[in-house]
Protein backbone atom coordinates (compact mmCIF):
# COMPACT_ATOMS: atom_id res chain seq x y z
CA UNK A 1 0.00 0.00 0.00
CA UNK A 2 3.23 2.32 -0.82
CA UNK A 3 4.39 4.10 -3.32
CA UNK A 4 8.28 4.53 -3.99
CA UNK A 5 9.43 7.54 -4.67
CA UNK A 6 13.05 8.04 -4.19
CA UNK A 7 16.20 7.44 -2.00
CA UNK A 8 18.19 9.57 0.44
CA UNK A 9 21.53 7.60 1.05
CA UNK A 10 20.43 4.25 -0.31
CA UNK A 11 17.38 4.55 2.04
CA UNK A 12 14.48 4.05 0.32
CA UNK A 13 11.59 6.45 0.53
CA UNK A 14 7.89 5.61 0.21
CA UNK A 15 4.83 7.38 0.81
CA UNK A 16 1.64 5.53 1.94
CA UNK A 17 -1.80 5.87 0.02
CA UNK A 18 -3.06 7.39 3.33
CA UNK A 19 -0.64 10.12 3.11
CA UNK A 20 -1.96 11.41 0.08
CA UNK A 21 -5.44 11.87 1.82
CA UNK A 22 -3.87 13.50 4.91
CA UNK A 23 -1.96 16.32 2.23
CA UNK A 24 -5.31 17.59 0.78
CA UNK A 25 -6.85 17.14 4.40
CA UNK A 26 -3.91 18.95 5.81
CA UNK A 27 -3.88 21.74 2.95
CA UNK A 28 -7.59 22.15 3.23
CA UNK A 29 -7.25 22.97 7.22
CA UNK A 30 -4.86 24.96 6.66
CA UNK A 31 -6.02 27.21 4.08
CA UNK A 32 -9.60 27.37 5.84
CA UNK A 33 -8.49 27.93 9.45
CA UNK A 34 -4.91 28.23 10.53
CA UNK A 35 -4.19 31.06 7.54
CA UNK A 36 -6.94 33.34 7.66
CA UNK A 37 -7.23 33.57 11.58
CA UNK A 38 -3.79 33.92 11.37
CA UNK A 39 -3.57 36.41 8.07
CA UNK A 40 -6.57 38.11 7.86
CA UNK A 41 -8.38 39.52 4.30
CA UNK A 42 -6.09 37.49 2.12
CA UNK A 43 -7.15 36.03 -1.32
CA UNK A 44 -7.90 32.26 -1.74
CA UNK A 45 -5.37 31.89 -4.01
CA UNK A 46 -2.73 33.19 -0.98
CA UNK A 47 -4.98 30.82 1.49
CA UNK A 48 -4.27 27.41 -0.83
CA UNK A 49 -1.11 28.26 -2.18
CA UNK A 50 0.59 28.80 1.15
CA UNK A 51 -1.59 25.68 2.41
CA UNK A 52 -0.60 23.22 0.00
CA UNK A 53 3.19 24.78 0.51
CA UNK A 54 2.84 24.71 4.38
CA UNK A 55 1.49 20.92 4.06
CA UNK A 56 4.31 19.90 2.36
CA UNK A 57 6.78 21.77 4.87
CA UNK A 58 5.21 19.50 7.17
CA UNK A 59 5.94 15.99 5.32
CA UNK A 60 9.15 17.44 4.52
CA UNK A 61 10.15 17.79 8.34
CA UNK A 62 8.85 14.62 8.92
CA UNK A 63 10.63 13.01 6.54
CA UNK A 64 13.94 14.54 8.03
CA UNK A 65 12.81 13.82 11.24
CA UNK A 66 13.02 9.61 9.85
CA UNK A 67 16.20 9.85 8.28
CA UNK A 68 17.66 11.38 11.16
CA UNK A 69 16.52 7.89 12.95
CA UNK A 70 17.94 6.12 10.59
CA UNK A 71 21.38 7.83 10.33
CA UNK A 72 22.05 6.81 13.85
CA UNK A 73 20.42 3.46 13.28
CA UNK A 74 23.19 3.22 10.46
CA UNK A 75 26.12 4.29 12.99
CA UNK A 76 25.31 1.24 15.26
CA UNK A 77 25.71 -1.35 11.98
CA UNK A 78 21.49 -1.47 11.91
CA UNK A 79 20.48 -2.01 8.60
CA UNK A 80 17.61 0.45 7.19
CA UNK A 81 15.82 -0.58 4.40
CA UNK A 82 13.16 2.10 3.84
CA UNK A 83 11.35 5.13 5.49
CA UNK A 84 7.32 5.04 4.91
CA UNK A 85 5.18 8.05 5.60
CA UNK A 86 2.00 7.73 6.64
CA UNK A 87 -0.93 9.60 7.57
CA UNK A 88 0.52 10.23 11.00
CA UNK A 89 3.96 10.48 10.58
CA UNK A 90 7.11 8.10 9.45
CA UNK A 91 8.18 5.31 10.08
CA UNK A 92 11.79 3.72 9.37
CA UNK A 93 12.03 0.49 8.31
CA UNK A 94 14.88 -1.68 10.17
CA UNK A 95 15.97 -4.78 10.00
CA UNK A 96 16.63 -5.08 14.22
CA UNK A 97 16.44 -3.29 17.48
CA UNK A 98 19.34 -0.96 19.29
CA UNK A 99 21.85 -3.83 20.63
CA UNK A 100 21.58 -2.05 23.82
CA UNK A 101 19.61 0.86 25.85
CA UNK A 102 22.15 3.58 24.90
CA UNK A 103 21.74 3.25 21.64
CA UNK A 104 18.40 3.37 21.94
CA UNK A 105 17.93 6.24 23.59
CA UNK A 106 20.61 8.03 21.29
CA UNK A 107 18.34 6.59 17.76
CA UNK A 108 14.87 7.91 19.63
CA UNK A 109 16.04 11.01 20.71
CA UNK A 110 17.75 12.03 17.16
CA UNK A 111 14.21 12.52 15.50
CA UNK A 112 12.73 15.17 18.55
CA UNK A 113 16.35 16.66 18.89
CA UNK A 114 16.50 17.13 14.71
CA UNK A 115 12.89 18.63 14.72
CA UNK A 116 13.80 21.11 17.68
CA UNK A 117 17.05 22.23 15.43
CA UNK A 118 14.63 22.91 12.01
CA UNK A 119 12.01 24.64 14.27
CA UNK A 120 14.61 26.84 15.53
CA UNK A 121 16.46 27.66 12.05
CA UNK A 122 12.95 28.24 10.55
CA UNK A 123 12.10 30.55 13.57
CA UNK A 124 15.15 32.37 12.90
CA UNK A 125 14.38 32.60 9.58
CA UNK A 126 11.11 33.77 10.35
CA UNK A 127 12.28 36.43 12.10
CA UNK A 128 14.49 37.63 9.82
CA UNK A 129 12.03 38.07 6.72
CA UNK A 130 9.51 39.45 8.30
CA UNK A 131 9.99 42.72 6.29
CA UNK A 132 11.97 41.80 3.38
CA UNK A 133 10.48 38.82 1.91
CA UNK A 134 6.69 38.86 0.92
CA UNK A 135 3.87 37.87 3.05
CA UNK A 136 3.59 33.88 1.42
CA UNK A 137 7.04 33.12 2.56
CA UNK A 138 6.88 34.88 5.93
CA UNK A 139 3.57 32.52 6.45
CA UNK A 140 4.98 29.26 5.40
CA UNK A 141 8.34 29.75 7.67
CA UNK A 142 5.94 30.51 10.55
CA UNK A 143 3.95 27.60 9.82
CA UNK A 144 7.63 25.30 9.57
CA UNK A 145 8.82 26.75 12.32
CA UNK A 146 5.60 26.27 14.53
CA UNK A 147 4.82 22.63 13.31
CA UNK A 148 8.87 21.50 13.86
CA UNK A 149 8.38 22.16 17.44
CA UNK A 150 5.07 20.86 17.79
CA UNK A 151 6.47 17.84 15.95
CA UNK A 152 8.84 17.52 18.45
CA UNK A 153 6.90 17.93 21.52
CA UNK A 154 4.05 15.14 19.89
CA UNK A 155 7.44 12.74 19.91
CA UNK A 156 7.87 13.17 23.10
CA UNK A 157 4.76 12.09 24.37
CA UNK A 158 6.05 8.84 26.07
CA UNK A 159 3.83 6.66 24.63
CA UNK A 160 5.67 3.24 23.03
CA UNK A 161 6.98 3.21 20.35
CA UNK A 162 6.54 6.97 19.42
CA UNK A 163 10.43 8.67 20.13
CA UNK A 164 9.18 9.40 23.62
CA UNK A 165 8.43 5.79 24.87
CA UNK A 166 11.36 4.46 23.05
CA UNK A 167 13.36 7.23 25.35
CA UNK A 168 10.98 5.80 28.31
CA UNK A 169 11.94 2.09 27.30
CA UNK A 170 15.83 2.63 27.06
CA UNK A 171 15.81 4.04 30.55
CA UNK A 172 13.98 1.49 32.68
CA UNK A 173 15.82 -1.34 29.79
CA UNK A 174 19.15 0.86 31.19
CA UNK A 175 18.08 -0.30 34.37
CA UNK A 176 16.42 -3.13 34.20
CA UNK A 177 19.30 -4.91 32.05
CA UNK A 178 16.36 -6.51 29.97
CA UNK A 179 14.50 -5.25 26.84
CA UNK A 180 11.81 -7.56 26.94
CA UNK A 181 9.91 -6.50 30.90
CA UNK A 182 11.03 -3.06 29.79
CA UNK A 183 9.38 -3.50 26.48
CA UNK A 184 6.18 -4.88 28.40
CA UNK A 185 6.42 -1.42 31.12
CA UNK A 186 6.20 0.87 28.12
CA UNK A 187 3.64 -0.65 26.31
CA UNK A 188 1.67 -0.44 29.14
CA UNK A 189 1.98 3.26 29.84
CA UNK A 190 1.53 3.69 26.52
CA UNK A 191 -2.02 1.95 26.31
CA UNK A 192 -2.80 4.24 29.11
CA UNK A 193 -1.76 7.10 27.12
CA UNK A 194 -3.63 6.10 24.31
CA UNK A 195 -6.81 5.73 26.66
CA UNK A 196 -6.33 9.26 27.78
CA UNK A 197 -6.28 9.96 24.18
CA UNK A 198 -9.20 8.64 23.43
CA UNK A 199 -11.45 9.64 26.48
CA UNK A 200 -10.44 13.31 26.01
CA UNK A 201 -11.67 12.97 22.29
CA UNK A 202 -14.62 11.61 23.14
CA UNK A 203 -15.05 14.31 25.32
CA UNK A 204 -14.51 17.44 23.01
CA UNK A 205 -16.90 15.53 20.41
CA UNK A 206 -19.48 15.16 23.12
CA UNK A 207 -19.32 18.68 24.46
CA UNK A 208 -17.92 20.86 21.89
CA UNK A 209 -18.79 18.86 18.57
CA UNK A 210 -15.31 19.74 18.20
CA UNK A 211 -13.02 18.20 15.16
CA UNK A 212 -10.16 17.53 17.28
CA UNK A 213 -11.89 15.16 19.33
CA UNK A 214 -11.50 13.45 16.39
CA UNK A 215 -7.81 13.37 15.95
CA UNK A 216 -7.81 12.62 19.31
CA UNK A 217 -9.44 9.32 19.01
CA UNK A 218 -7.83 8.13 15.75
CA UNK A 219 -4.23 9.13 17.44
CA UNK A 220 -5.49 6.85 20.73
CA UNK A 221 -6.54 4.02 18.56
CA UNK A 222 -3.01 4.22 17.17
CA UNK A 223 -0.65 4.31 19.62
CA UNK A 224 -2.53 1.36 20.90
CA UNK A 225 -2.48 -0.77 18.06
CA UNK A 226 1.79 0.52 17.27
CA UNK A 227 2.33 -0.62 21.14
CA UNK A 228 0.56 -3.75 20.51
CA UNK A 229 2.83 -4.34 17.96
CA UNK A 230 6.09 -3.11 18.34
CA UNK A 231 5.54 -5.20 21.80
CA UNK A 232 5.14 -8.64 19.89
CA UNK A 233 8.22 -7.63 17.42
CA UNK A 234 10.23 -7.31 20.63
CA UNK A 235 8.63 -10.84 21.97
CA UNK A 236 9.50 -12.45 18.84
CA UNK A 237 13.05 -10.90 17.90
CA UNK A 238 13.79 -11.67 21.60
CA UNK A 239 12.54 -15.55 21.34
CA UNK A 240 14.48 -15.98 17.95
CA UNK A 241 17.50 -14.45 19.32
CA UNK A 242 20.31 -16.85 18.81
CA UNK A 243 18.03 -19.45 16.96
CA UNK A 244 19.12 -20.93 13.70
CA UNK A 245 17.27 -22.01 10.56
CA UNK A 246 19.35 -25.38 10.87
CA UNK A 247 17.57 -25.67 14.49
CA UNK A 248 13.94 -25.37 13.85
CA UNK A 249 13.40 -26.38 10.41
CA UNK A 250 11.58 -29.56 9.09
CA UNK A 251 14.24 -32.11 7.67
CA UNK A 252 11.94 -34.94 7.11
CA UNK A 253 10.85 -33.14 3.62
CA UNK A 254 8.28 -34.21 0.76
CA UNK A 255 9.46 -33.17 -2.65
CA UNK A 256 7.54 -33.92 -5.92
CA UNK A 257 8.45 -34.15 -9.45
CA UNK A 258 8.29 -31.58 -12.24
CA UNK A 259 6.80 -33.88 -14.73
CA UNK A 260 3.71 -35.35 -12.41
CA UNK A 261 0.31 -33.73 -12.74
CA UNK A 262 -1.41 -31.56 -10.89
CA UNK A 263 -4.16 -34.00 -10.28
CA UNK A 264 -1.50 -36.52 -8.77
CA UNK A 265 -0.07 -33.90 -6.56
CA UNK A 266 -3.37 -33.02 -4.99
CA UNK A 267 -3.92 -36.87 -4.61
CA UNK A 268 -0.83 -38.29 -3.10
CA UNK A 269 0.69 -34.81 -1.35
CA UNK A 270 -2.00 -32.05 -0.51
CA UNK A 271 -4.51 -34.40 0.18
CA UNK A 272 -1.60 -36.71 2.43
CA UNK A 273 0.40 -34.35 4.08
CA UNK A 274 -1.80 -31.44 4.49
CA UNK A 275 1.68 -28.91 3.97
CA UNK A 276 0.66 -25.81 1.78
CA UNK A 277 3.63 -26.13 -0.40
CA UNK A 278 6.02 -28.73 -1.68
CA UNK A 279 10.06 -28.46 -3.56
CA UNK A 280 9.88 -29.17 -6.49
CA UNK A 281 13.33 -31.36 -7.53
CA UNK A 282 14.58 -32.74 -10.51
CA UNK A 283 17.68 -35.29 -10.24
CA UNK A 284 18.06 -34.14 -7.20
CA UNK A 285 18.56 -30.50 -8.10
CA UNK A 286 15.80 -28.01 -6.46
CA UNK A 287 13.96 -26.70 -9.51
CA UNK A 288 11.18 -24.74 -7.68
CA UNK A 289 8.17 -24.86 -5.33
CA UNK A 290 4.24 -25.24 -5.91
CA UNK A 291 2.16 -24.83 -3.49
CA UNK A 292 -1.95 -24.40 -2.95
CA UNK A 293 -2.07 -21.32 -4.60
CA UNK A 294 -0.29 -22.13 -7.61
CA UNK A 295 -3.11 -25.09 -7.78
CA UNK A 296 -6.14 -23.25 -7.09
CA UNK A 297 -4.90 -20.82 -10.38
CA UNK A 298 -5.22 -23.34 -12.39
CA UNK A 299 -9.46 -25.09 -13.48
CA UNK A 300 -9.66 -28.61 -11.61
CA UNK A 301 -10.53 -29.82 -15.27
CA UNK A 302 -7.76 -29.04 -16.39
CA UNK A 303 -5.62 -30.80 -13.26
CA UNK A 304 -4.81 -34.31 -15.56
CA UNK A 305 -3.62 -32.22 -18.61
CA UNK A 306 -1.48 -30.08 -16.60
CA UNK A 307 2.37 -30.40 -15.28
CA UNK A 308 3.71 -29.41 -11.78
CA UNK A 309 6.55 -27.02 -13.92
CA UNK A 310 3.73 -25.09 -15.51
CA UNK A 311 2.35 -23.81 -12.56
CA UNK A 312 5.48 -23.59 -10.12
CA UNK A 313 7.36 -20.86 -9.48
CA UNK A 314 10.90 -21.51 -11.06
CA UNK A 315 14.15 -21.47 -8.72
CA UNK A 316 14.89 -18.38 -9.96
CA UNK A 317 12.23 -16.70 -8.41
CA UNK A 318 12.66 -18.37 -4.95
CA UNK A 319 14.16 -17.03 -1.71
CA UNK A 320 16.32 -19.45 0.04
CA UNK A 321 18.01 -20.00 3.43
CA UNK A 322 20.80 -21.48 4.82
CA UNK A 323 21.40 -24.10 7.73
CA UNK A 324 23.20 -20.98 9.48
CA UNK A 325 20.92 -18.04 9.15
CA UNK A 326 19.47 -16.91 12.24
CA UNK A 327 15.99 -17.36 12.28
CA UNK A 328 14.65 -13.79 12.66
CA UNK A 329 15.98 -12.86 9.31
CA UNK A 330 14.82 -15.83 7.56
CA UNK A 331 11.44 -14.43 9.23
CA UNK A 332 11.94 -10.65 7.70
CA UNK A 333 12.48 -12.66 4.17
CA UNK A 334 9.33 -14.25 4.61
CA UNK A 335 7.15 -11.05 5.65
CA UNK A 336 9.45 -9.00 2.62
CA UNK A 337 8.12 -11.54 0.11
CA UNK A 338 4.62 -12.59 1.34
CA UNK A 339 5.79 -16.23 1.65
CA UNK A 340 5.06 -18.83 4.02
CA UNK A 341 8.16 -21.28 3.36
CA UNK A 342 11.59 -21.12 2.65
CA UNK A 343 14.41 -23.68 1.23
CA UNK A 344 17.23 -24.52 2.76
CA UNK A 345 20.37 -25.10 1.07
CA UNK A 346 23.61 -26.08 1.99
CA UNK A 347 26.00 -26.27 -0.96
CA UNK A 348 23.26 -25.93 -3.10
CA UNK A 349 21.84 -29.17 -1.90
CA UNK A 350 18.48 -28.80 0.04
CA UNK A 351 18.73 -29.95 3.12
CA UNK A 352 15.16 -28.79 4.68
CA UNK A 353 12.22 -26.28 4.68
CA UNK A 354 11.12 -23.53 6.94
CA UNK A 355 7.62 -22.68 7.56
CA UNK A 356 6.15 -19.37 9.24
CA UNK A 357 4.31 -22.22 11.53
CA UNK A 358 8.22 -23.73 12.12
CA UNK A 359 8.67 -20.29 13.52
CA UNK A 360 5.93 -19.61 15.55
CA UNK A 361 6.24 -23.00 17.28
CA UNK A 362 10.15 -21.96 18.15
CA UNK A 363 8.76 -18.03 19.88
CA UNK A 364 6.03 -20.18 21.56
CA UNK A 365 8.50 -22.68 23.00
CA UNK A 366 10.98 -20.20 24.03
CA UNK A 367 8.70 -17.85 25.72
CA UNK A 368 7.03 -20.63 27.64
CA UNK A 369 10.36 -21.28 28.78
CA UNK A 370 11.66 -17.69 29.48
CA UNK A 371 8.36 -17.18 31.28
């Protein structure tokens, strides 16, 4: 539901479809109610034009409030693979967590810290055009200056995993020695934050039929869900930690032949072993996978006339895995390609398969044992 549009440092950028609905949104209030309370008996055209340019100041900021994340991700070896803007902000794509609760707290507080630096230069600037430059400009650098610092007080909110509650979680994880009843702490603060949120919305709709309220509730509802989350991503990363594909993967694997039909492989393997997907091997060579999907593609009148390699995907196409991957990123493969298995080779022999259900049974089985 993205759309790339660019890089910054091999980082790549993508904007959400929601995004698109928040910039008119955001252009709209802009140009109807911040602007002309603020500049009085201007023309529409000054109203939009400075809106639409004062919405995109906005996105702008945010978008160097991400990359400033992901900068100091970056310093502590913390791969980032993409920053995605949504409708409430950005959010930077990584591949793990901060190793430890210093560099935490230095990769939360870069985005609040950056913000409070481009408020400030814009104030400045501000200040200083006030009577040379003409009225458009002066609004938009009040408007960039104003929403930098408000950007950076809304981060602070401590409130998991906004900047603020990842600055609460690195201090009790500081000294606590242990991310994952830290993790748990912040998450719930934040769910009573998010309460507040939404109880105080409620309220200005009730009593003041006021649009806030509004925001209000939609910003409850998500810090809720993003604690929910980000709290599971730290339950799982913390289960898998140290877990190897060669560990938890299935050994004991059914393959089928390129040349059988479709109809057979429903008979003697979907219909047998109740798996969702089976490698595909030709003299002992991996050649691809089918699975149900690639079945239910094709008319079950047609299942006799048709082969296994018409309707696999090729071994070209496939992501693999290795004995000696760590689990967690065989997981991020998975989620990156919308797959629910993965290969494993070892000197380009395979040697197993790894299921998402191969996974979950491994973060059940440690966590029941942690706890």
């Amino acid at each position: 539901m993205s759309l790339k549009v660019g890089e910054i440092s091999g980082i790549t950028i993508k904007l959400n479809y929601s995004w698109f609905i928040i910039f008119v949104l955001m252009a709209w209030s802009l140009a109807s109610g911040y602007l002309p309370y603020s500049y009085p008996d201007q023309s529409e055209t000054f109203y939009w034009g400075v809106g639409v340019v004062g919405a995109a100041a906005l996105f702008l900021s945010v978008l160097i409030h991400e990359v400033s994340h992901s900068l100091v991700a970056r310093r502590y070896k913390i791969r980032v693979d993409s920053i995605t803007l949504y409708f409430l902000g950005g959010v930077s794509e990584t591949e793990e967590e901060a190793h430890t609760a210093g560099e935490e707290l230095r990769m939360a507080a870069a985005g609040p810290v950056t913000s409070l630096v481009l408020g400030a230069v814009f104030y400045l600037l501000w200040l200083g055009s006030t009577f040379a430059l003409p009225l458009a400009v002066v609004a938009v650098l009040e408007y960039a200056s104003y929403i930098n610092f408000l950007l950076a007080a809304f981060n602070m909110i401590p409130a998991f995993p906004m900047d603020g509650g990842r600055v609460l979680r690195a201090i009790i994880w500081g000294r606590r020695k242990d991310i994952l009843p830290s993790t748990r702490l912040a998450t719930m603060i934040s769910k009573a934050i998010s309460y507040g949120f939404i109880a105080l919305g409620l309220l200005d709709m009730f009593f003041y039929a006021g649009f806030d309220g509004l925001w209000l509730i939609i910003i409850g509802f998500f810090v809720s869900s993003s604690a929910d989350a980000s709290m599971n991503e730290t339950r799982i990363s913390q289960a898998l930690a140290g877990v190897k594909v060669g560990d938890i993967m299935s050994k004991d694997v059914q393959t089928v032949e390129p040349g059988i039909s479709i109809q057979e492989i429903v008979n003697r393997h979907f219909s047998t072993y109740k798996h969702h997907g089976f490698p595909v091997v030709s003299n002992g060579e991996l050649v691809g996978i089918i699975t149900l999907e690639d079945v239910r593609r094709v008319p079950p009148e047609s299942w006799d006339e048709r082969r296994v390699e018409d309707v696999m995907k090729p071994f070209s196409s496939l992501v693999t895995s290795k004995p000696g991957e760590e689990a967690l990123d065989a997981l991020i493969k998975m989620a990156k390609r919308n797959v629910g298995r993965l290969p494993v080779l070892d000197e380009g022999k395979l040697v197993g398969i790894i299921t998402r259900s191969d996974i979950t049974r491994a973060v059940q089985l440690r966590l029941r044992f942690r706890s």
